[in-house]
PDB file of N, CA and C in Angstrom:
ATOM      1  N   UNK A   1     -28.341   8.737  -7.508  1.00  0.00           N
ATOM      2  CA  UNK A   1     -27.947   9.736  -8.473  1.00  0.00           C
ATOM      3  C   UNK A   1     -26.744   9.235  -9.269  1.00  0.00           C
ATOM      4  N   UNK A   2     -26.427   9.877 -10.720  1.00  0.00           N
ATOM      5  CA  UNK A   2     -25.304   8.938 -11.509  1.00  0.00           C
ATOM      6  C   UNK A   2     -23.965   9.710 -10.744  1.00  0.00           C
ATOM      7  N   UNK A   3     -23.936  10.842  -9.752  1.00  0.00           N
ATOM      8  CA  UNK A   3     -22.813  11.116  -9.306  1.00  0.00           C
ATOM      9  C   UNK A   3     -21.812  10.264  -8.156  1.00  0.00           C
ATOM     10  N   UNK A   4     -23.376   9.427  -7.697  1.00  0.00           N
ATOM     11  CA  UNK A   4     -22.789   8.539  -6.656  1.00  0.00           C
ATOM     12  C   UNK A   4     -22.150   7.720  -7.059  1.00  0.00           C
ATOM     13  N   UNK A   5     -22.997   7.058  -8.257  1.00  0.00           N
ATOM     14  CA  UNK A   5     -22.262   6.075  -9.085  1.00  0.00           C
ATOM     15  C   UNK A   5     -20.914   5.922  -9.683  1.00  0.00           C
ATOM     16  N   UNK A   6     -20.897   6.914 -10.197  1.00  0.00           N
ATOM     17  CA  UNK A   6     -19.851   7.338 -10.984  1.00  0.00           C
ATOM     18  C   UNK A   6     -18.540   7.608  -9.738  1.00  0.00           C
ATOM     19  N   UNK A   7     -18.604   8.451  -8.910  1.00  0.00           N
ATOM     20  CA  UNK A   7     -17.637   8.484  -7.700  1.00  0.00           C
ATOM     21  C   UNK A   7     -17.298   6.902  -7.297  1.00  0.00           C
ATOM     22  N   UNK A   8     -18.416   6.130  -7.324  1.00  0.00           N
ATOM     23  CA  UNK A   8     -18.483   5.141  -6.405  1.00  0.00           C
ATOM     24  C   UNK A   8     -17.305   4.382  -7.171  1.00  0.00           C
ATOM     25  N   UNK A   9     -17.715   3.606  -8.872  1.00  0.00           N
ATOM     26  CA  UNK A   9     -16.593   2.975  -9.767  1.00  0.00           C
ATOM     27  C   UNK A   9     -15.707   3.893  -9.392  1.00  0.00           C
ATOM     28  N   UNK A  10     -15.695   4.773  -9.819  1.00  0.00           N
ATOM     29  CA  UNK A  10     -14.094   5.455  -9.720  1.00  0.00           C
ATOM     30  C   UNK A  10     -13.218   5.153  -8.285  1.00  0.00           C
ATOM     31  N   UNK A  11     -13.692   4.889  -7.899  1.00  0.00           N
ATOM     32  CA  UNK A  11     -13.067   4.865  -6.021  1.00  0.00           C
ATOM     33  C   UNK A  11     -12.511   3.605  -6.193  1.00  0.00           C
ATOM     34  N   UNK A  12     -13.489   2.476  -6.412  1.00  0.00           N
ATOM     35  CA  UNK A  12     -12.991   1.210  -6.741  1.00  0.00           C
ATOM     36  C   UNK A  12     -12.146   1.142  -8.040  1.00  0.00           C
ATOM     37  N   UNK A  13     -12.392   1.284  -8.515  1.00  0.00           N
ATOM     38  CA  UNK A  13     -11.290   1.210  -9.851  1.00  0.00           C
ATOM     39  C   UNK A  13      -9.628   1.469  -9.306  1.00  0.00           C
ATOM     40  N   UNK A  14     -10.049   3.018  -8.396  1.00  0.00           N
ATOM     41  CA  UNK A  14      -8.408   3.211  -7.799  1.00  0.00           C
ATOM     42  C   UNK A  14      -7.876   2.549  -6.744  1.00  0.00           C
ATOM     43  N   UNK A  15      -8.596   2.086  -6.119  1.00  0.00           N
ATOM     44  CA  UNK A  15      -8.839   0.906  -5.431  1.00  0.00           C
ATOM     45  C   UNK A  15      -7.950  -0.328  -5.517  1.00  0.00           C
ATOM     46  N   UNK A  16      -8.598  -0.735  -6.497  1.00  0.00           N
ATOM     47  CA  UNK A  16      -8.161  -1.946  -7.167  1.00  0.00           C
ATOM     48  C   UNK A  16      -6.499  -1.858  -8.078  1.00  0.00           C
ATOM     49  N   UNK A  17      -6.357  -0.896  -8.672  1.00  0.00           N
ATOM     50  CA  UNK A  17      -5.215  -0.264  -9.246  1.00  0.00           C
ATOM     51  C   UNK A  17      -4.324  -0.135  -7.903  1.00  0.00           C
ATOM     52  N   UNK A  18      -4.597   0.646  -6.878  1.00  0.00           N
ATOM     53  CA  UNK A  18      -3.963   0.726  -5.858  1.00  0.00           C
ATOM     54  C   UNK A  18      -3.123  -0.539  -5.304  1.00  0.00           C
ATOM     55  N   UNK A  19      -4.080  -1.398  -4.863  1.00  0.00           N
ATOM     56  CA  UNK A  19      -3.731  -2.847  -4.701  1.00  0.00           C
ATOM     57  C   UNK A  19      -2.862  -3.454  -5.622  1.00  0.00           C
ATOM     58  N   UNK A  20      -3.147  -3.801  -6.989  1.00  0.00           N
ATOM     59  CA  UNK A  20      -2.363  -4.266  -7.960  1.00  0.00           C
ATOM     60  C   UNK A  20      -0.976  -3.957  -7.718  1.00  0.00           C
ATOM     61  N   UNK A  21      -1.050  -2.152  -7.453  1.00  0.00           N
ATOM     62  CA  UNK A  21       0.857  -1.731  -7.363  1.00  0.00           C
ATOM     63  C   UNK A  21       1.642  -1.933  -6.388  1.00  0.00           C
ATOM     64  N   UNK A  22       0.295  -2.461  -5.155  1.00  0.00           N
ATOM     65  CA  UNK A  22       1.477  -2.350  -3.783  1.00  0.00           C
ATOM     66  C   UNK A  22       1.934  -4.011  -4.049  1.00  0.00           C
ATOM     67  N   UNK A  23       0.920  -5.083  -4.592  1.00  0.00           N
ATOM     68  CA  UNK A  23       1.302  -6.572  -4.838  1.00  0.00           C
ATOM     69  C   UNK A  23       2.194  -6.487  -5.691  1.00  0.00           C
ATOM     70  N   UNK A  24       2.730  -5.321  -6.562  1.00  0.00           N
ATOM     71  CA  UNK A  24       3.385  -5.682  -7.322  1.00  0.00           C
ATOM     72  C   UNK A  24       5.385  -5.240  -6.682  1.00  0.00           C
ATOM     73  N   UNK A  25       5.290  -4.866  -5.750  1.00  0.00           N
ATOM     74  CA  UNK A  25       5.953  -4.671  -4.951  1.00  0.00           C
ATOM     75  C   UNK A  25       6.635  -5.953  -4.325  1.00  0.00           C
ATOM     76  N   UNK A  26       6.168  -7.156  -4.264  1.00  0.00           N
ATOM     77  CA  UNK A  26       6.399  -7.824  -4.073  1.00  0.00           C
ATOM     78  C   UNK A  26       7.170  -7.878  -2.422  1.00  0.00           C
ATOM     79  N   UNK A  27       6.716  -9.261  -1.578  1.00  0.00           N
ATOM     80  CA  UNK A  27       6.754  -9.664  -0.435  1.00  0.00           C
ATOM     81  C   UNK A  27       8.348  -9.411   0.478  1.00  0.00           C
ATOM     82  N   UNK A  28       8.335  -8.935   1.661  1.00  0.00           N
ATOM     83  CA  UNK A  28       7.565  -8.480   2.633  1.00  0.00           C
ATOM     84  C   UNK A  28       6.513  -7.230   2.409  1.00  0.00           C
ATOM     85  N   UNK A  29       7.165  -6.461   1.651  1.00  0.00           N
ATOM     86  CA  UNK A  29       7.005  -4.704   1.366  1.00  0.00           C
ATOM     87  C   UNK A  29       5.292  -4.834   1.156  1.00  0.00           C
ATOM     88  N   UNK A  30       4.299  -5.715   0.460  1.00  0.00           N
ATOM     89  CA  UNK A  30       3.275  -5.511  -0.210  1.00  0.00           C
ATOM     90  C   UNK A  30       2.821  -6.098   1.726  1.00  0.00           C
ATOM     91  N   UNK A  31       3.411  -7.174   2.248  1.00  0.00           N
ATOM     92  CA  UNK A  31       2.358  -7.055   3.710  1.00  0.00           C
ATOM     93  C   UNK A  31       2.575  -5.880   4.430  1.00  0.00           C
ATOM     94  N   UNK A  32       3.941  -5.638   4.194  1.00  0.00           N
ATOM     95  CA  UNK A  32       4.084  -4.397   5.618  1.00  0.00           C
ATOM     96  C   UNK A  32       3.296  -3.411   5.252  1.00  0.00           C
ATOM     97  N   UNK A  33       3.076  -2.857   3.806  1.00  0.00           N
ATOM     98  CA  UNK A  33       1.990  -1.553   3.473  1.00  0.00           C
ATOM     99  C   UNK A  33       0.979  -1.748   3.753  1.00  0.00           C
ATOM    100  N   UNK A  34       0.059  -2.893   3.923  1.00  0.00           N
ATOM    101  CA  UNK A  34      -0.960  -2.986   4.066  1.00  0.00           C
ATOM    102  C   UNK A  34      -1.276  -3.554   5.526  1.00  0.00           C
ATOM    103  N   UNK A  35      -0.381  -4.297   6.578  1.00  0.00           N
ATOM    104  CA  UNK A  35      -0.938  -4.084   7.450  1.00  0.00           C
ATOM    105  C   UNK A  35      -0.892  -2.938   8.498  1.00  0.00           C
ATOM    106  N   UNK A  36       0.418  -1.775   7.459  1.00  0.00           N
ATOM    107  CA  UNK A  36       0.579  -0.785   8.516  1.00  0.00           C
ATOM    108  C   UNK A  36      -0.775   0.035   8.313  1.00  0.00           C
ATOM    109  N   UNK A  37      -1.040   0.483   6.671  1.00  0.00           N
ATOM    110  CA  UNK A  37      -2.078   1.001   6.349  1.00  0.00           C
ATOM    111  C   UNK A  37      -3.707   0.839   6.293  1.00  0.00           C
ATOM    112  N   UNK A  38      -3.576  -0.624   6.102  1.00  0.00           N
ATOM    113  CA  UNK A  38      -5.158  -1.176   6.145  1.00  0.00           C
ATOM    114  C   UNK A  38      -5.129  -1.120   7.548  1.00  0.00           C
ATOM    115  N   UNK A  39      -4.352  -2.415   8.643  1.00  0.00           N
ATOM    116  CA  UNK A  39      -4.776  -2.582   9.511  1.00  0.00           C
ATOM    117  C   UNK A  39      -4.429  -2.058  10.531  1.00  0.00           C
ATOM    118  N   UNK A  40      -3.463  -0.960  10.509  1.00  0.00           N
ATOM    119  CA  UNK A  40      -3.286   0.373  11.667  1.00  0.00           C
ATOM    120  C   UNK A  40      -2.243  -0.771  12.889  1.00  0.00           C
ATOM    121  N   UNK A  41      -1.539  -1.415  11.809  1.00  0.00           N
ATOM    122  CA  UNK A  41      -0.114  -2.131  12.795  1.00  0.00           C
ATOM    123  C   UNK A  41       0.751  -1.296  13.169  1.00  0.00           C
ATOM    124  N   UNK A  42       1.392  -1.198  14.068  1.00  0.00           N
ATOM    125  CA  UNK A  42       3.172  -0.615  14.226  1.00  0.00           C
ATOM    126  C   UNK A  42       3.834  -1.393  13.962  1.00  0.00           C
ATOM    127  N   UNK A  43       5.320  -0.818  13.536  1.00  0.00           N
ATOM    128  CA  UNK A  43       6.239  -1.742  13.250  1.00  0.00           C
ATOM    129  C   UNK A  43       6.579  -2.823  14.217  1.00  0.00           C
ATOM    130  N   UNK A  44       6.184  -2.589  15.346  1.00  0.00           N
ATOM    131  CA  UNK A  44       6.772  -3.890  16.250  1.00  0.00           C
ATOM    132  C   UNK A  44       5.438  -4.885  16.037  1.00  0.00           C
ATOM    133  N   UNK A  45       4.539  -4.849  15.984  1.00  0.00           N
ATOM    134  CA  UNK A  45       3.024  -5.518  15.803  1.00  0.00           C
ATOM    135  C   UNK A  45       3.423  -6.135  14.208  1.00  0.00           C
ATOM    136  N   UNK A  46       4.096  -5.276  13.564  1.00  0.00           N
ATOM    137  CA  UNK A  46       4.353  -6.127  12.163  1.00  0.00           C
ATOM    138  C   UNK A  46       5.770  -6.937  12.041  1.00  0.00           C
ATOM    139  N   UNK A  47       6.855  -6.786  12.546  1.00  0.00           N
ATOM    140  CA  UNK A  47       7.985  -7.474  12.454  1.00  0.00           C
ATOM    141  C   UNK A  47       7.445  -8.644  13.281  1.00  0.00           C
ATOM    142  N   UNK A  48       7.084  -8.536  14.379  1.00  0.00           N
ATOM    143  CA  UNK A  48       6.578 -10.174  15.088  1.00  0.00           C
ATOM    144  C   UNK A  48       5.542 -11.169  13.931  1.00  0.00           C
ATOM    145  N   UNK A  49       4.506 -10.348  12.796  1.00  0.00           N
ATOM    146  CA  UNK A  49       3.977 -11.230  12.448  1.00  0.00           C
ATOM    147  C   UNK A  49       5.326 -11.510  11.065  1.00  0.00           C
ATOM    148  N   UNK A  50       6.025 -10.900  11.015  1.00  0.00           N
ATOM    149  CA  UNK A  50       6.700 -11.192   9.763  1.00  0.00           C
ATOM    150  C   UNK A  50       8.024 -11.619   9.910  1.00  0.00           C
ATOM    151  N   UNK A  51       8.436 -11.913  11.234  1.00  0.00           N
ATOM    152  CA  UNK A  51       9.643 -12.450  11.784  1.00  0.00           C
ATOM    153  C   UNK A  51      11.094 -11.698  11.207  1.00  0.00           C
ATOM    154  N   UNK A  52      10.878 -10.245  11.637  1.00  0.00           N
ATOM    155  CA  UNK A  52      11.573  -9.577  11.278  1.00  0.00           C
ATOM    156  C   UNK A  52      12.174  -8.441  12.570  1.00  0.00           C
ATOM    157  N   UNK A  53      12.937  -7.377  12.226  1.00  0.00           N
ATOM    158  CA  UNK A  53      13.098  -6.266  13.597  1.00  0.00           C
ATOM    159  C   UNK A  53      12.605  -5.600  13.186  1.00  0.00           C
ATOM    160  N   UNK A  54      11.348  -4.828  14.002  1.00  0.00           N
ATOM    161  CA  UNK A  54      11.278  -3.333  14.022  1.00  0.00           C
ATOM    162  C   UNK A  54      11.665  -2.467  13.152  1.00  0.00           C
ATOM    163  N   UNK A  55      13.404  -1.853  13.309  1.00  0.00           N
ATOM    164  CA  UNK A  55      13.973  -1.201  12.376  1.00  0.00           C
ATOM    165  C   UNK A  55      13.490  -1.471  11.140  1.00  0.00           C
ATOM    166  N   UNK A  56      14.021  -3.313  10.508  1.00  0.00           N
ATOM    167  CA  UNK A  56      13.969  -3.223   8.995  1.00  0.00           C
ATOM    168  C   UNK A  56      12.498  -3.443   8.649  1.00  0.00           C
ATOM    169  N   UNK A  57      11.614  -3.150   9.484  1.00  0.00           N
ATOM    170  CA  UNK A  57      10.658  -2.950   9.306  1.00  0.00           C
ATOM    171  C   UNK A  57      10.179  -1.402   8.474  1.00  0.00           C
ATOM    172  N   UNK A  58      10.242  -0.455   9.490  1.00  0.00           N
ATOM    173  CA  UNK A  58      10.306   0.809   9.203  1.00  0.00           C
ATOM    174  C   UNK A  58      11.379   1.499   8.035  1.00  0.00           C
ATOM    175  N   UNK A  59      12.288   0.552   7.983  1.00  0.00           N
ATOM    176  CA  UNK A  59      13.194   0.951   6.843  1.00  0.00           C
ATOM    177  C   UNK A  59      12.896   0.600   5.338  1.00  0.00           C
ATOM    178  N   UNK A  60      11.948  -0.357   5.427  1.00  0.00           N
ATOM    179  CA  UNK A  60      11.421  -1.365   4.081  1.00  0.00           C
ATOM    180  C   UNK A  60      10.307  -0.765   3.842  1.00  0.00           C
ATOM    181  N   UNK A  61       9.130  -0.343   4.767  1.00  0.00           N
ATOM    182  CA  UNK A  61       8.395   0.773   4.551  1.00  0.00           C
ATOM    183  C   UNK A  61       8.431   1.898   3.798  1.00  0.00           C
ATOM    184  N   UNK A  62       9.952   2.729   4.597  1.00  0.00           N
ATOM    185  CA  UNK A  62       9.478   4.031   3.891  1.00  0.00           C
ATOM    186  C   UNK A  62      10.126   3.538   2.042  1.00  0.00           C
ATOM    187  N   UNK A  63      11.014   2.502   1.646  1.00  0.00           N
ATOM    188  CA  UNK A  63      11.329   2.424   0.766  1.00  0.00           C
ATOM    189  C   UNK A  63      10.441   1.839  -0.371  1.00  0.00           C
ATOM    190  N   UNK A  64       9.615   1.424   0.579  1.00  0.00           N
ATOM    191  CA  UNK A  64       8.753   0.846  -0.332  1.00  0.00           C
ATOM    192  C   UNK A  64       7.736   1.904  -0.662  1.00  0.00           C
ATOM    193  N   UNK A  65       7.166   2.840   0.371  1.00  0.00           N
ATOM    194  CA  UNK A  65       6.424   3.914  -0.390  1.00  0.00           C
ATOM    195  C   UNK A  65       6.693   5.030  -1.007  1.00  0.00           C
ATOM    196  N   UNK A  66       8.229   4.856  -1.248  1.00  0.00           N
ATOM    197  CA  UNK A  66       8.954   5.985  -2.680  1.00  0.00           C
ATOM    198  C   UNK A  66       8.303   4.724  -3.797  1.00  0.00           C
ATOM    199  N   UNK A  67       9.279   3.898  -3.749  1.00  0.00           N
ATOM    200  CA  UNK A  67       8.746   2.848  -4.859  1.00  0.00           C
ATOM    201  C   UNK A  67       7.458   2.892  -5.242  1.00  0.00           C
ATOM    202  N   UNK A  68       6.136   3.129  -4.213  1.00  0.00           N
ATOM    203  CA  UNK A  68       4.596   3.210  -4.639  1.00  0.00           C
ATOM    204  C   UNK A  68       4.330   4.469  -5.086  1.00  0.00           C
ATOM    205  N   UNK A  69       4.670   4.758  -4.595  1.00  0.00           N
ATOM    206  CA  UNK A  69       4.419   6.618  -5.279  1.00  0.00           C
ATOM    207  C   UNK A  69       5.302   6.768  -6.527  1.00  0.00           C
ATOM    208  N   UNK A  70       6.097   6.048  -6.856  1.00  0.00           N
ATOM    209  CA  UNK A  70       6.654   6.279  -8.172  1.00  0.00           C
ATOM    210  C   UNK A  70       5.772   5.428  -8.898  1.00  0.00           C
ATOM    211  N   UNK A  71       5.690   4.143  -8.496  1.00  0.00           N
ATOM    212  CA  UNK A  71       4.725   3.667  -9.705  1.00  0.00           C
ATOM    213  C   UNK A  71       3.559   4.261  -9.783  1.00  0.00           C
ATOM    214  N   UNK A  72       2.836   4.390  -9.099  1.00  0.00           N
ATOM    215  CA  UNK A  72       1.777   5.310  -8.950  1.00  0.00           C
ATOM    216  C   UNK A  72       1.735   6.651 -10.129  1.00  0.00           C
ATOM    217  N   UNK A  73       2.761   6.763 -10.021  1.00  0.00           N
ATOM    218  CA  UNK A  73       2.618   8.420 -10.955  1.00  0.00           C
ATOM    219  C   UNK A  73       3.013   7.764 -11.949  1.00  0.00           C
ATOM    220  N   UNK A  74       3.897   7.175 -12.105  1.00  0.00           N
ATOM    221  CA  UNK A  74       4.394   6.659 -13.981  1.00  0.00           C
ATOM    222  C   UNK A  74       2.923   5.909 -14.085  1.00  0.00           C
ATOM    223  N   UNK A  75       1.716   5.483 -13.593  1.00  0.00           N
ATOM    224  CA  UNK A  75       0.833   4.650 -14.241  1.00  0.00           C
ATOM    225  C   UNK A  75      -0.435   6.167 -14.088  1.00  0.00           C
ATOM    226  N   UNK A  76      -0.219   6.842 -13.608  1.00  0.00           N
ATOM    227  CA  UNK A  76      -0.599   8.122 -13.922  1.00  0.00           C
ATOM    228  C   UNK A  76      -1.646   8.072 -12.873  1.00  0.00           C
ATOM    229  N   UNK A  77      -1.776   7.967 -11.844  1.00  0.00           N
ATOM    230  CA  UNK A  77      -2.532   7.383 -10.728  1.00  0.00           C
ATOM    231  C   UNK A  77      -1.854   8.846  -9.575  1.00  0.00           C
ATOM    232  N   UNK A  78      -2.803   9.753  -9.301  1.00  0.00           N
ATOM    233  CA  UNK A  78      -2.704  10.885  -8.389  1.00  0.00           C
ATOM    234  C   UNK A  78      -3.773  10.531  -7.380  1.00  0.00           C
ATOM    235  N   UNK A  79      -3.382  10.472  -6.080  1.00  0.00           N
ATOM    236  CA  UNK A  79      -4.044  10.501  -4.861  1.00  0.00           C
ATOM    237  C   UNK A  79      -4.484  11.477  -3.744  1.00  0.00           C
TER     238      UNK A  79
END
């Protein structure tokens, strides 16, 4: 049906937009979002792969997802 379709691009499109803003975030912040979020890490599972502590783990996180949610809305991107 064209509704599937149409849902379907759209998903990917935000998708892909999604991605673009967290890379644009630039490194550590763009791995820690995504392996906390894609791959369901904790901060201690992610500071060992990123040779970091815990804490500034969780601290670079939440700063980094004000930062995504702001770009997010200035590129007009609602989730």
């Amino acid at each position: 049906s064209d509704e599937d379709i149409c849902q379907t691009a759209e998903q990917e499109e935000t998708a892909h937009l999604l991605l673009e803003q967290i890379q644009a975030l630039g490194e550590p912040d763009a791995s820690i979002l995504i392996q906390k979020f894609y791959y369901h890490c904790n901060s201690g599972q992610i500071a060992r792969m990123l040779h970091m502590n815990p804490a500034a783990v969780r601290t670079r996180c939440s700063r980094a997802l004000k930062r995504l949610r702001k770009s997010l809305t200035d590129a007009g991107i609602t989730l």
